[in-house]
C-alpha atoms as a PDB file:
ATOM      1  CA  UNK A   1     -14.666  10.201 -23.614  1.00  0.00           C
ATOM      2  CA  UNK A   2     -13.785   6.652 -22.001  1.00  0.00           C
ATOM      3  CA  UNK A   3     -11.795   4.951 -24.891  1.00  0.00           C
ATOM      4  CA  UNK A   4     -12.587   1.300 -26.158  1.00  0.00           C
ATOM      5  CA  UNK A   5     -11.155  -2.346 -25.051  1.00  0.00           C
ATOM      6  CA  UNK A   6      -9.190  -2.419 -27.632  1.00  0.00           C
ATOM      7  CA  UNK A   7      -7.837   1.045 -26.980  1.00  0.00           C
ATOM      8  CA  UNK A   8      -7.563   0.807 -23.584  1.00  0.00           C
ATOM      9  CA  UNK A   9      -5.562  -2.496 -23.797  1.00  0.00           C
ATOM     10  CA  UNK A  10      -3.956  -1.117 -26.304  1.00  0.00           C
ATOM     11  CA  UNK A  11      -2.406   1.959 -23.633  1.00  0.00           C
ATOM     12  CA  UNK A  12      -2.306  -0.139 -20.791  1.00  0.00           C
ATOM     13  CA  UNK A  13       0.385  -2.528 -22.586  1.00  0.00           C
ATOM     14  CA  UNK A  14       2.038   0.807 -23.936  1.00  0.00           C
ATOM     15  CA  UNK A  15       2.175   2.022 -19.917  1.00  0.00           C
ATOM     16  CA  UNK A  16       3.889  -1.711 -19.229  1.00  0.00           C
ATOM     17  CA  UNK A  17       6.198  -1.010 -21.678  1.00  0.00           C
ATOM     18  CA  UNK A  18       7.121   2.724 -20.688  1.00  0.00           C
ATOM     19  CA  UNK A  19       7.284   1.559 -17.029  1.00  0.00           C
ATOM     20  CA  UNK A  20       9.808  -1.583 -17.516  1.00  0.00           C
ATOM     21  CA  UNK A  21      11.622   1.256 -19.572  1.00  0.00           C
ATOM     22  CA  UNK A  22      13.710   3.010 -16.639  1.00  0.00           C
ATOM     23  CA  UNK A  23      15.489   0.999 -14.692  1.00  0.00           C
ATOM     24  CA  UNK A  24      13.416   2.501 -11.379  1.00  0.00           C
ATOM     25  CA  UNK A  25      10.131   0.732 -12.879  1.00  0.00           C
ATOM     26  CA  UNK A  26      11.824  -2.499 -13.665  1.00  0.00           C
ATOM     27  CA  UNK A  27      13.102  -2.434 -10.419  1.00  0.00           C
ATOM     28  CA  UNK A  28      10.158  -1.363  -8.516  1.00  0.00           C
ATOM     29  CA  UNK A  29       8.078  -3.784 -10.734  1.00  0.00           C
ATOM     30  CA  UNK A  30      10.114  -6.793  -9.877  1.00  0.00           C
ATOM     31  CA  UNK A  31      10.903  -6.910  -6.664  1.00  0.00           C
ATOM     32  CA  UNK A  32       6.720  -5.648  -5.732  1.00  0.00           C
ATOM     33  CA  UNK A  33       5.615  -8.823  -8.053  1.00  0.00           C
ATOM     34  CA  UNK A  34       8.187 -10.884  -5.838  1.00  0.00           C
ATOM     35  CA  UNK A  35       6.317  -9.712  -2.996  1.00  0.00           C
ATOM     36  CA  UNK A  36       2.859 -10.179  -3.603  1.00  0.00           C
ATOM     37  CA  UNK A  37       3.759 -13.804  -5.133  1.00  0.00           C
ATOM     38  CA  UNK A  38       5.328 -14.737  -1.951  1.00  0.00           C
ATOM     39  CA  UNK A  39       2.526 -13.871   0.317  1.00  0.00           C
ATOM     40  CA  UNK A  40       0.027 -15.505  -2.071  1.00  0.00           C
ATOM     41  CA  UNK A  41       1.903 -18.528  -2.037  1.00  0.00           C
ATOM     42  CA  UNK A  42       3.507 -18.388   1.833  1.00  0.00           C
ATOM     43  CA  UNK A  43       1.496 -21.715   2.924  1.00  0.00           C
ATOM     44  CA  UNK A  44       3.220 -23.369  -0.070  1.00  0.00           C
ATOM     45  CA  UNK A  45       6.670 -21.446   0.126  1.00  0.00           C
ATOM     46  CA  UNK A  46       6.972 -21.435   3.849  1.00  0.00           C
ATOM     47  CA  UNK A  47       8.806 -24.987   4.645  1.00  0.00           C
ATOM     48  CA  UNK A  48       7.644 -24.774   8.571  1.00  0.00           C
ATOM     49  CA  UNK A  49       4.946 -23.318  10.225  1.00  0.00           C
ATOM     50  CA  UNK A  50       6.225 -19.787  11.394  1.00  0.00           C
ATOM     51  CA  UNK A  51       4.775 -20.501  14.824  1.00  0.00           C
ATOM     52  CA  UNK A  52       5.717 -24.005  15.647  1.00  0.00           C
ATOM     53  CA  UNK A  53       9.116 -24.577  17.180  1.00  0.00           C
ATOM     54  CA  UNK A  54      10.848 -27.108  14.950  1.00  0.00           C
ATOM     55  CA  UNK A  55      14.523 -26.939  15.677  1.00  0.00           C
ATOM     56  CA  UNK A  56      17.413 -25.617  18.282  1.00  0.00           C
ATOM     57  CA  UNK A  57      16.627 -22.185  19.684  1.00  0.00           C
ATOM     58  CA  UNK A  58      18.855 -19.160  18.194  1.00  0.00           C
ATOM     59  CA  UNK A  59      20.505 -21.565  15.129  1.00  0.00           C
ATOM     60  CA  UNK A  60      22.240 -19.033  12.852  1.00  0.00           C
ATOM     61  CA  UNK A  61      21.547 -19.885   9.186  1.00  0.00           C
ATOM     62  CA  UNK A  62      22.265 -23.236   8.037  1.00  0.00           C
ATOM     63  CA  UNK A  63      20.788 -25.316   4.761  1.00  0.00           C
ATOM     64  CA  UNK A  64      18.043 -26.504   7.073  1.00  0.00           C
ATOM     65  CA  UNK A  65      17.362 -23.398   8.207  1.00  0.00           C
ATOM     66  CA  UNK A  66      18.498 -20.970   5.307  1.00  0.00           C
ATOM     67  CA  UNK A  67      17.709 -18.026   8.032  1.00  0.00           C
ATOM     68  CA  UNK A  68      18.221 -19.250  11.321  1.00  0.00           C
ATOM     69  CA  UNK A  69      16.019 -20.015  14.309  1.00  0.00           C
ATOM     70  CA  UNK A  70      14.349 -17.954  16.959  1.00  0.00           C
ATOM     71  CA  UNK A  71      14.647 -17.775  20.957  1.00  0.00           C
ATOM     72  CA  UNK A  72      11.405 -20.857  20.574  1.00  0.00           C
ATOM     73  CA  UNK A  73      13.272 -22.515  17.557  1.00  0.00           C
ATOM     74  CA  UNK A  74      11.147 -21.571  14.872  1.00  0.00           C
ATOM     75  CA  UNK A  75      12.193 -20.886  11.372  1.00  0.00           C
ATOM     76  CA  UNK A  76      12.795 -17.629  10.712  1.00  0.00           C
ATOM     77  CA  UNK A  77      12.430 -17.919   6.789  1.00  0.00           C
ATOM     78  CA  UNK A  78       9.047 -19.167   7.320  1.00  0.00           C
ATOM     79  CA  UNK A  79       8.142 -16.370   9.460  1.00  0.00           C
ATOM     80  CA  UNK A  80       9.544 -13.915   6.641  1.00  0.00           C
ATOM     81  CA  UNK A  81       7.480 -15.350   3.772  1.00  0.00           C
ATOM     82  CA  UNK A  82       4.529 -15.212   5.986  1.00  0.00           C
ATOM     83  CA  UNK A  83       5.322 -11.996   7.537  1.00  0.00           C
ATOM     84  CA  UNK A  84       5.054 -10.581   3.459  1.00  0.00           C
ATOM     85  CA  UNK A  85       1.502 -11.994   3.701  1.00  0.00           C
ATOM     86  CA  UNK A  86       0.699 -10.145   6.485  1.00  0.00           C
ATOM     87  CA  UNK A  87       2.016  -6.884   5.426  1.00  0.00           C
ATOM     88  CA  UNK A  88       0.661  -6.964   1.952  1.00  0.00           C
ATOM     89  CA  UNK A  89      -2.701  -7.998   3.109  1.00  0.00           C
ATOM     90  CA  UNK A  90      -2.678  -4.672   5.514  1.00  0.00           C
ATOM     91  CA  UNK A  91      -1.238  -2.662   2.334  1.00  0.00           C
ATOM     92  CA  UNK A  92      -3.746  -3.373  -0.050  1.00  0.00           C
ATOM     93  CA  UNK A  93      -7.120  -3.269   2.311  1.00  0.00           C
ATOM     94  CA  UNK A  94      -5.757   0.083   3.735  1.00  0.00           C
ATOM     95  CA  UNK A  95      -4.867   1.177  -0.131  1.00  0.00           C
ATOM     96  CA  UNK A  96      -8.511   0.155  -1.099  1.00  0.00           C
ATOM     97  CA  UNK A  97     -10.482   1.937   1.390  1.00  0.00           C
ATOM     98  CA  UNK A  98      -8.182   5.223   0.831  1.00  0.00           C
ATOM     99  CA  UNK A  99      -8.738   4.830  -2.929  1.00  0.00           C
ATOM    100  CA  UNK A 100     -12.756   4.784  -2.708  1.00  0.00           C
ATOM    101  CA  UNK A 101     -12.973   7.352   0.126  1.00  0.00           C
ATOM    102  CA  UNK A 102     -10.070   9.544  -1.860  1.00  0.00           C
ATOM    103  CA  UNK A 103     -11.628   9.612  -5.532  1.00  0.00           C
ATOM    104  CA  UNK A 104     -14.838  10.281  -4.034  1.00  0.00           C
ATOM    105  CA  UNK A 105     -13.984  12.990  -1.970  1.00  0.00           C
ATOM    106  CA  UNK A 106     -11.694  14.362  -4.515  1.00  0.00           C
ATOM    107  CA  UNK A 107     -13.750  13.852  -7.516  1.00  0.00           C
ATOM    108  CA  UNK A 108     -17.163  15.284  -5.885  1.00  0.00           C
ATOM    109  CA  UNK A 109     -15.444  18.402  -4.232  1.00  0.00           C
ATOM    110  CA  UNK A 110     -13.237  18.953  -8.002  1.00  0.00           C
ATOM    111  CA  UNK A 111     -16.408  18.600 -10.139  1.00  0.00           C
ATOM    112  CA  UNK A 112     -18.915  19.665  -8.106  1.00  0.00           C
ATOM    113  CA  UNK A 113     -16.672  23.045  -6.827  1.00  0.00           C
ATOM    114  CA  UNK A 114     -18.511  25.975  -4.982  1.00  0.00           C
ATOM    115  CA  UNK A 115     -19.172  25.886  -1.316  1.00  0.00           C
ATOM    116  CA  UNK A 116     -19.471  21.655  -1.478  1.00  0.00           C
ATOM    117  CA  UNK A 117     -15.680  22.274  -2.569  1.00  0.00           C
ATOM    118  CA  UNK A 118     -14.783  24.159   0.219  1.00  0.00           C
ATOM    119  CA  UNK A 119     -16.807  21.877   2.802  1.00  0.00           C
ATOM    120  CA  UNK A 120     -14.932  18.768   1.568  1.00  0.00           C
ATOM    121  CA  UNK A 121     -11.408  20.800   1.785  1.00  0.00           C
ATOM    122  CA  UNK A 122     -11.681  21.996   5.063  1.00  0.00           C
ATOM    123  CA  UNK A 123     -13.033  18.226   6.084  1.00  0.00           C
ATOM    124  CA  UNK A 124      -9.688  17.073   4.202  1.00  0.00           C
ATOM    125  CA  UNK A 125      -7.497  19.403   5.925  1.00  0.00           C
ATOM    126  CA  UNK A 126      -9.204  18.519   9.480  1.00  0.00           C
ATOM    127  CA  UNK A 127      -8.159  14.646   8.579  1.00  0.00           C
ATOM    128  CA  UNK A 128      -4.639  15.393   7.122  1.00  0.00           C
ATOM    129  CA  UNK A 129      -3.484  17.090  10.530  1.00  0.00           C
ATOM    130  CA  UNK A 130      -4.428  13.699  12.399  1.00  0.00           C
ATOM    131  CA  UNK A 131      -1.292  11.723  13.665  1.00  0.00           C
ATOM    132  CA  UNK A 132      -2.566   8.286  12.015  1.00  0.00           C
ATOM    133  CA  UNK A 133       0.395   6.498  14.046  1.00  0.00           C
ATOM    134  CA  UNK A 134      -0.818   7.600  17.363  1.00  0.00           C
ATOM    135  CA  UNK A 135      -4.478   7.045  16.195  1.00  0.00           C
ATOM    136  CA  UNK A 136      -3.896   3.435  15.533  1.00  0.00           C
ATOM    137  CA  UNK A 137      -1.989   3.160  18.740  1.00  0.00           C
ATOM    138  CA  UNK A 138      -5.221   4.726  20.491  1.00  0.00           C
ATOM    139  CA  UNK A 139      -7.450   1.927  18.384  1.00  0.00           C
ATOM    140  CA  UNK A 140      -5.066  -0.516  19.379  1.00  0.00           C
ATOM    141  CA  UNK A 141      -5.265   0.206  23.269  1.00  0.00           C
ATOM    142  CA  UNK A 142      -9.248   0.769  23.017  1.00  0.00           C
ATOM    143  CA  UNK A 143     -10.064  -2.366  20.549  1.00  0.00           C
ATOM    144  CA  UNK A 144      -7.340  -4.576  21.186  1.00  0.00           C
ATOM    145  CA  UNK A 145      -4.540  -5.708  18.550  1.00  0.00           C
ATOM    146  CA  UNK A 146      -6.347  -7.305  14.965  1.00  0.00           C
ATOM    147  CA  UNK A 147      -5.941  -6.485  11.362  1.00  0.00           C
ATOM    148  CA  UNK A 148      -9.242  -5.278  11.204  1.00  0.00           C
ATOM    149  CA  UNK A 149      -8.432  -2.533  13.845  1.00  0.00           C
ATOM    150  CA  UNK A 150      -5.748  -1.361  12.057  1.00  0.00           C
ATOM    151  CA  UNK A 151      -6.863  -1.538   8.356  1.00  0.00           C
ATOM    152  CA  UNK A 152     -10.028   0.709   9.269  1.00  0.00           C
ATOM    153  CA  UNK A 153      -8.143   3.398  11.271  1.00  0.00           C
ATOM    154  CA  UNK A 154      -5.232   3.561   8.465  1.00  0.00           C
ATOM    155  CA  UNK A 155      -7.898   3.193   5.641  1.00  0.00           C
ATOM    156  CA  UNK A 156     -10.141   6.364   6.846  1.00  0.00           C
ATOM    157  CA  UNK A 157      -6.865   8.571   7.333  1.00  0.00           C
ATOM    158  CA  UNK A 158      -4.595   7.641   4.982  1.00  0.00           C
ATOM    159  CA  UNK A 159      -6.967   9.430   1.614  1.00  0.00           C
ATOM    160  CA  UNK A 160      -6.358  12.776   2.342  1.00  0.00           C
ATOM    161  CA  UNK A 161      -3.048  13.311  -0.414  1.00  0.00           C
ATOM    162  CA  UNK A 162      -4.826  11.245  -2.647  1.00  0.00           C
ATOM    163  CA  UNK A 163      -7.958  13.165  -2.492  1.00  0.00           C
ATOM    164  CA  UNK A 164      -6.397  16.141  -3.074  1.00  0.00           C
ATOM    165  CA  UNK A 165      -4.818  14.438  -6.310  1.00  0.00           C
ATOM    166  CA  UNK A 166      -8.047  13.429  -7.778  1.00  0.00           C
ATOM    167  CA  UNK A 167      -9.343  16.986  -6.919  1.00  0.00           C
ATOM    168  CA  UNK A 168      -6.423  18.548  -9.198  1.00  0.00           C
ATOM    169  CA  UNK A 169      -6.936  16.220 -11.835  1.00  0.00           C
ATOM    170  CA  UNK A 170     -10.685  16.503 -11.783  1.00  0.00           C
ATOM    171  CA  UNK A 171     -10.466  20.325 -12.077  1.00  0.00           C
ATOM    172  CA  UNK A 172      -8.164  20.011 -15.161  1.00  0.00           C
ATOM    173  CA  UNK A 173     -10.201  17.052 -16.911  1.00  0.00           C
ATOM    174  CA  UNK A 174     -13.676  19.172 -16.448  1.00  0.00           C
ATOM    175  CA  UNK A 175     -12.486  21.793 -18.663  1.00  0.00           C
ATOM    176  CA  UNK A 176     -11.767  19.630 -21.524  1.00  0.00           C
ATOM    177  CA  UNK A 177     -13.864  19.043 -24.655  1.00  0.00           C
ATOM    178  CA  UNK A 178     -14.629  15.574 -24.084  1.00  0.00           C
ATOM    179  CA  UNK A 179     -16.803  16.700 -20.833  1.00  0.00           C
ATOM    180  CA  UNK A 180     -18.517  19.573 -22.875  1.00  0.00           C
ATOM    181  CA  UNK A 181     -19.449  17.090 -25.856  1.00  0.00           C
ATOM    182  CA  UNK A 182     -20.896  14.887 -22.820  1.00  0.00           C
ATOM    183  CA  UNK A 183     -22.447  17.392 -21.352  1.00  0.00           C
ATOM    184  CA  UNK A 184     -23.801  19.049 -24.660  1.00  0.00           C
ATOM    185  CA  UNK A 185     -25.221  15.266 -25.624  1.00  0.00           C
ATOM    186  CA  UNK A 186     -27.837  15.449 -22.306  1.00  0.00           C
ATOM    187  CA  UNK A 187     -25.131  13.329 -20.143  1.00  0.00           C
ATOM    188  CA  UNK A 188     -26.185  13.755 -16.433  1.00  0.00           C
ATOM    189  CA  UNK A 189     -23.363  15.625 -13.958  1.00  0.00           C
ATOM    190  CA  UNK A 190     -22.881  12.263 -11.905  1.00  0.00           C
ATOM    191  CA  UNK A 191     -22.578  10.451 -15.091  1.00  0.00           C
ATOM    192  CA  UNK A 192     -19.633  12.829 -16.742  1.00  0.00           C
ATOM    193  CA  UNK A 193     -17.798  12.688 -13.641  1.00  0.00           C
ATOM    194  CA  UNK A 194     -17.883   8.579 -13.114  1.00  0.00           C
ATOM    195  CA  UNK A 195     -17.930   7.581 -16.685  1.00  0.00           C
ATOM    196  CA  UNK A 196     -16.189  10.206 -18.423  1.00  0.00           C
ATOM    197  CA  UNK A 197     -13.575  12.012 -15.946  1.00  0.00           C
ATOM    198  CA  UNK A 198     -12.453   9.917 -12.791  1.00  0.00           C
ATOM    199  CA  UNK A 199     -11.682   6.991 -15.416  1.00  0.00           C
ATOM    200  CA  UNK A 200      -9.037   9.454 -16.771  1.00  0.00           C
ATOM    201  CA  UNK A 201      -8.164  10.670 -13.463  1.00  0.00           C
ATOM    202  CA  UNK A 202      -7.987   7.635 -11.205  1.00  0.00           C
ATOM    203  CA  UNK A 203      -4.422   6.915 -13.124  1.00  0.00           C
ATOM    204  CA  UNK A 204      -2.373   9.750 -11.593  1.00  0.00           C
ATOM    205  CA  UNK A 205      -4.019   8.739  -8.673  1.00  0.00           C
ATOM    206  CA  UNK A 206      -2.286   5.174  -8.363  1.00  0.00           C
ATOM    207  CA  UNK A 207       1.106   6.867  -8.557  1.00  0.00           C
ATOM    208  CA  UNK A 208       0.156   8.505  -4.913  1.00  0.00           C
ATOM    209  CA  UNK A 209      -0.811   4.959  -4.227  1.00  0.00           C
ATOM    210  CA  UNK A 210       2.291   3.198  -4.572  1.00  0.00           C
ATOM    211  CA  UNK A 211       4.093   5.230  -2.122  1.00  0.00           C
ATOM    212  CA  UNK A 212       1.201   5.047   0.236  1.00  0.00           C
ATOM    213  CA  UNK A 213       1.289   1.653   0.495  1.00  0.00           C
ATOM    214  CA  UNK A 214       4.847   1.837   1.043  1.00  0.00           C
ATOM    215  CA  UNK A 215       3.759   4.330   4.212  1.00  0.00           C
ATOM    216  CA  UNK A 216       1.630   1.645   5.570  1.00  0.00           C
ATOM    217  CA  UNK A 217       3.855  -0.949   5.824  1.00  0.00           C
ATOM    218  CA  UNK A 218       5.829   0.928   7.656  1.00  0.00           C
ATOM    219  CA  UNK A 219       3.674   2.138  10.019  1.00  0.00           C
ATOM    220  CA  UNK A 220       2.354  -1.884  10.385  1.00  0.00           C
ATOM    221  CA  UNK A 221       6.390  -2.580  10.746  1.00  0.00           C
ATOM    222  CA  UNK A 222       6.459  -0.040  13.702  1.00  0.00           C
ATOM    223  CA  UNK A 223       3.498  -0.961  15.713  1.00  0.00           C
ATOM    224  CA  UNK A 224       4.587  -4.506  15.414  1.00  0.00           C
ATOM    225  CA  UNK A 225       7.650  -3.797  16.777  1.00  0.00           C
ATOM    226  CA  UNK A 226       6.209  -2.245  19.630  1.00  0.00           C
ATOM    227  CA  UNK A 227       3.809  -5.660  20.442  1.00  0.00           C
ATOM    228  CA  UNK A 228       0.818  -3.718  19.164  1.00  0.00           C
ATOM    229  CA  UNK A 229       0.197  -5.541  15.701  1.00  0.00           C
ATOM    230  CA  UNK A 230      -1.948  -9.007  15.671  1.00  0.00           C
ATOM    231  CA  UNK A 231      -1.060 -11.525  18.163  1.00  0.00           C
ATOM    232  CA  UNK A 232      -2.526 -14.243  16.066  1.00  0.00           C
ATOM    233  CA  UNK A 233      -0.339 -13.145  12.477  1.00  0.00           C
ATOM    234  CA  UNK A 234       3.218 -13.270  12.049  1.00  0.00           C
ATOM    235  CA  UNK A 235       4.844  -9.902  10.754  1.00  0.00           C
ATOM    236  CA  UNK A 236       7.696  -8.321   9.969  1.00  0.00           C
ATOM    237  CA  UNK A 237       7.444  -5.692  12.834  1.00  0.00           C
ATOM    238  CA  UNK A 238       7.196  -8.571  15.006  1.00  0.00           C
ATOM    239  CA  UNK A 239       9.812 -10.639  14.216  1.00  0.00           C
ATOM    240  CA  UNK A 240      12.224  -7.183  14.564  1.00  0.00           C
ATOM    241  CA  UNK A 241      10.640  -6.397  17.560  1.00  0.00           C
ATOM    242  CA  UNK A 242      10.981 -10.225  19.321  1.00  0.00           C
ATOM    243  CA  UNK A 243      15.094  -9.787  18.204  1.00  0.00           C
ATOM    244  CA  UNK A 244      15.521  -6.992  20.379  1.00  0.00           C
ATOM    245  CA  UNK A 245      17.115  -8.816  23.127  1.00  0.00           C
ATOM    246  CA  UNK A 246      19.249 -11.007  21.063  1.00  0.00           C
ATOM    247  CA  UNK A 247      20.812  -8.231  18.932  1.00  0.00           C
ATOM    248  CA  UNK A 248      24.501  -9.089  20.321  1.00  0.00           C
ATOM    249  CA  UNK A 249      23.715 -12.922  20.257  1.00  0.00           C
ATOM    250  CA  UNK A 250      21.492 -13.640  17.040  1.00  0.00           C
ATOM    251  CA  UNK A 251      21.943 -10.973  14.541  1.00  0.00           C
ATOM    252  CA  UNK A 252      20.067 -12.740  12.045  1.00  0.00           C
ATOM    253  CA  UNK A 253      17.257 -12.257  13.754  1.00  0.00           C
ATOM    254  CA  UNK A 254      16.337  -8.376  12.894  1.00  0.00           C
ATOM    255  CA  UNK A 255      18.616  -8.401   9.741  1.00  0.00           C
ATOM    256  CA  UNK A 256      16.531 -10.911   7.331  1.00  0.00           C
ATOM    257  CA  UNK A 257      13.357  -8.945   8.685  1.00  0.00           C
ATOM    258  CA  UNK A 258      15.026  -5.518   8.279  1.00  0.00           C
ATOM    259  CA  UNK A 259      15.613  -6.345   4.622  1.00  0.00           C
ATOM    260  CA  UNK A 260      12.337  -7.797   3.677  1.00  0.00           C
ATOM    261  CA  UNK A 261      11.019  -4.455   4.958  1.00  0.00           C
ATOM    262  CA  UNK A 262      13.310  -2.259   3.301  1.00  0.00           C
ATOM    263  CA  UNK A 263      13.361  -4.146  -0.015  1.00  0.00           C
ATOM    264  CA  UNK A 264       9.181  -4.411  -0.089  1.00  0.00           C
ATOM    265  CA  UNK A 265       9.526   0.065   0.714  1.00  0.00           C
ATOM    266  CA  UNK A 266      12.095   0.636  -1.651  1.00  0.00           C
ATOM    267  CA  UNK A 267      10.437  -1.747  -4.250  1.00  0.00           C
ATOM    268  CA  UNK A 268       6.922   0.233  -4.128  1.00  0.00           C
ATOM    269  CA  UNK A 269       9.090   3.652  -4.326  1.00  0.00           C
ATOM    270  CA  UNK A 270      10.896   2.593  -7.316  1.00  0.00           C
ATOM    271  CA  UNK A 271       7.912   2.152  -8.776  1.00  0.00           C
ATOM    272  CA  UNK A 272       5.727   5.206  -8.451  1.00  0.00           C
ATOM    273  CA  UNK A 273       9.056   6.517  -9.479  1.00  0.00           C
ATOM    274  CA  UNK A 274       8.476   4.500 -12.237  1.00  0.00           C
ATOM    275  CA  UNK A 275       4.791   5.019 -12.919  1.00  0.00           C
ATOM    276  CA  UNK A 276       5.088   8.661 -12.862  1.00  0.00           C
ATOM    277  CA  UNK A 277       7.927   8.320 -15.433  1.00  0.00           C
ATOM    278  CA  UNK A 278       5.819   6.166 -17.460  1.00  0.00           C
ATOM    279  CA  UNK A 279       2.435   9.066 -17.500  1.00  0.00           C
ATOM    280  CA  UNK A 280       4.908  11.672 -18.440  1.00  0.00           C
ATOM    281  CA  UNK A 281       5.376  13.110 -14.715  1.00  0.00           C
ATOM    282  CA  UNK A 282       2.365  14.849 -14.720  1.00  0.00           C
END
């Protein structure tokens, strides 16, 4: 059965504690809070606007400029802090809409089982085969560049994994004696499965989570750098992709990009490293 506040505060601040444990989920941990507190704060952080030239064009790092200027002179640093805005607010909506769609999919087609189980499978399997990269560069061409575009297309093809996550979990959890007491007490089928099992399940889902989220940035990273991402937002795909031509002249320009992207993937690895550590790898 569900446990209590007091119990369930009680494990979540025992999970903290497990996680910031290994080094991987300190690690991870860190450097993801760093993230997500820079794009909250980027209008406060960023000392320029990312998009308004404010200096000499292609100035390599100097205290004014702690990362250099662009081809337009704009700071790059600004454009980094804003570019983690960007990519974290594409993250999370796509992570959202493949967490609802994936514990619903997963958790009706594990509880309910039979030939609803199959249906929802074979659906699954349809969607995992789909290349989601090409498929958002297909939205892009037909709907034009916006986050919007790209959050829906990522968000309804990027559940499959975790469905079938939810769906292993489910199938475990069902058989336990918690369900059976619920069941035995007159508890409706709907009402074991959202009050009694996918709170217990939803946990090993947010491992899967992590290193989706990780996926997605990338994939935002790439179309950027191929001029498909949001004209109107500054992101680290851009920013790579506008250095291109200046790679012998400005090297600054894809390197402080380059690492913001790798240390924002390697960050979200560490910690589903980390989180699956901290459940006991199961």
């Amino acid at each position: 059965m569900i446990l209590g506040r007091s119990e369930s505060r009680h494990q979540a601040t025992t999970l903290i504690g497990r996680l910031f444990a290994t080094t991987s989920g300190k690690v991870g941990a860190i450097v993801t809070l760093i993230v997500l507190l820079v794009a909250i704060f980027a209008d406060v952080l960023a000392p320029y606007d990312p998009l308004s030239p404010i200096g000499p064009s292609l100035s390599p790092p100097t205290r004014e400029h702690l990362m250099g200027t662009d081809a337009l002179g704009r700071d790059l640093l600004s454009g980094v802090i804003h570019g983690a805005r960007t990519s974290m607010v594409i993250a999370l909506s796509v992570g959202a809409v493949a967490m609802v769609i994936g514990v619903l999919v997963g958790g009706i087609s594990g509880y309910a089982g039979g030939r609803l189980d199959d249906i929802l499978m074979r659906f699954t399997e349809i969607v995992q085969v789909l290349p989601r990269f090409f498929l958002a560069i297909l939205a892009v061409a037909f709907f034009g560049p916006g986050l919007l575009t790209l959050i829906l297309v990522l968000g309804l093809t990027s559940w499959v994994i975790l469905a079938r996550v939810i769906r292993a979990e489910v199938l475990s959890l069902r058989a336990r004696e918690f369900v059976d007491s619920a069941l035995t007490q007159g508890a409706r089928g709907s009402r074991v499965l959202f009050r009694e099992i996918l709170p217990n399940a939803i946990p090993v889902g947010i491992i899967y989570l992590a290193l989706l989220l990780a996926f997605i940035i990338l994939i935002e990273a790439s179309l950027g750098f191929l001029g498909l991402g949001d004209p109107n937002a500054i992101s680290w795909g851009f920013l790579a992709g506008q250095a291109q031509q200046f790679l012998r002249v400005a090297w600054w320009l894809s390197v402080f990009p380059g690492l913001a992207i790798t240390a924002t993937v390697l960050g979200l690895n560490l910690l589903g490293d980390g989180l699956t550590d901290a459940l006991g790898r199961r």
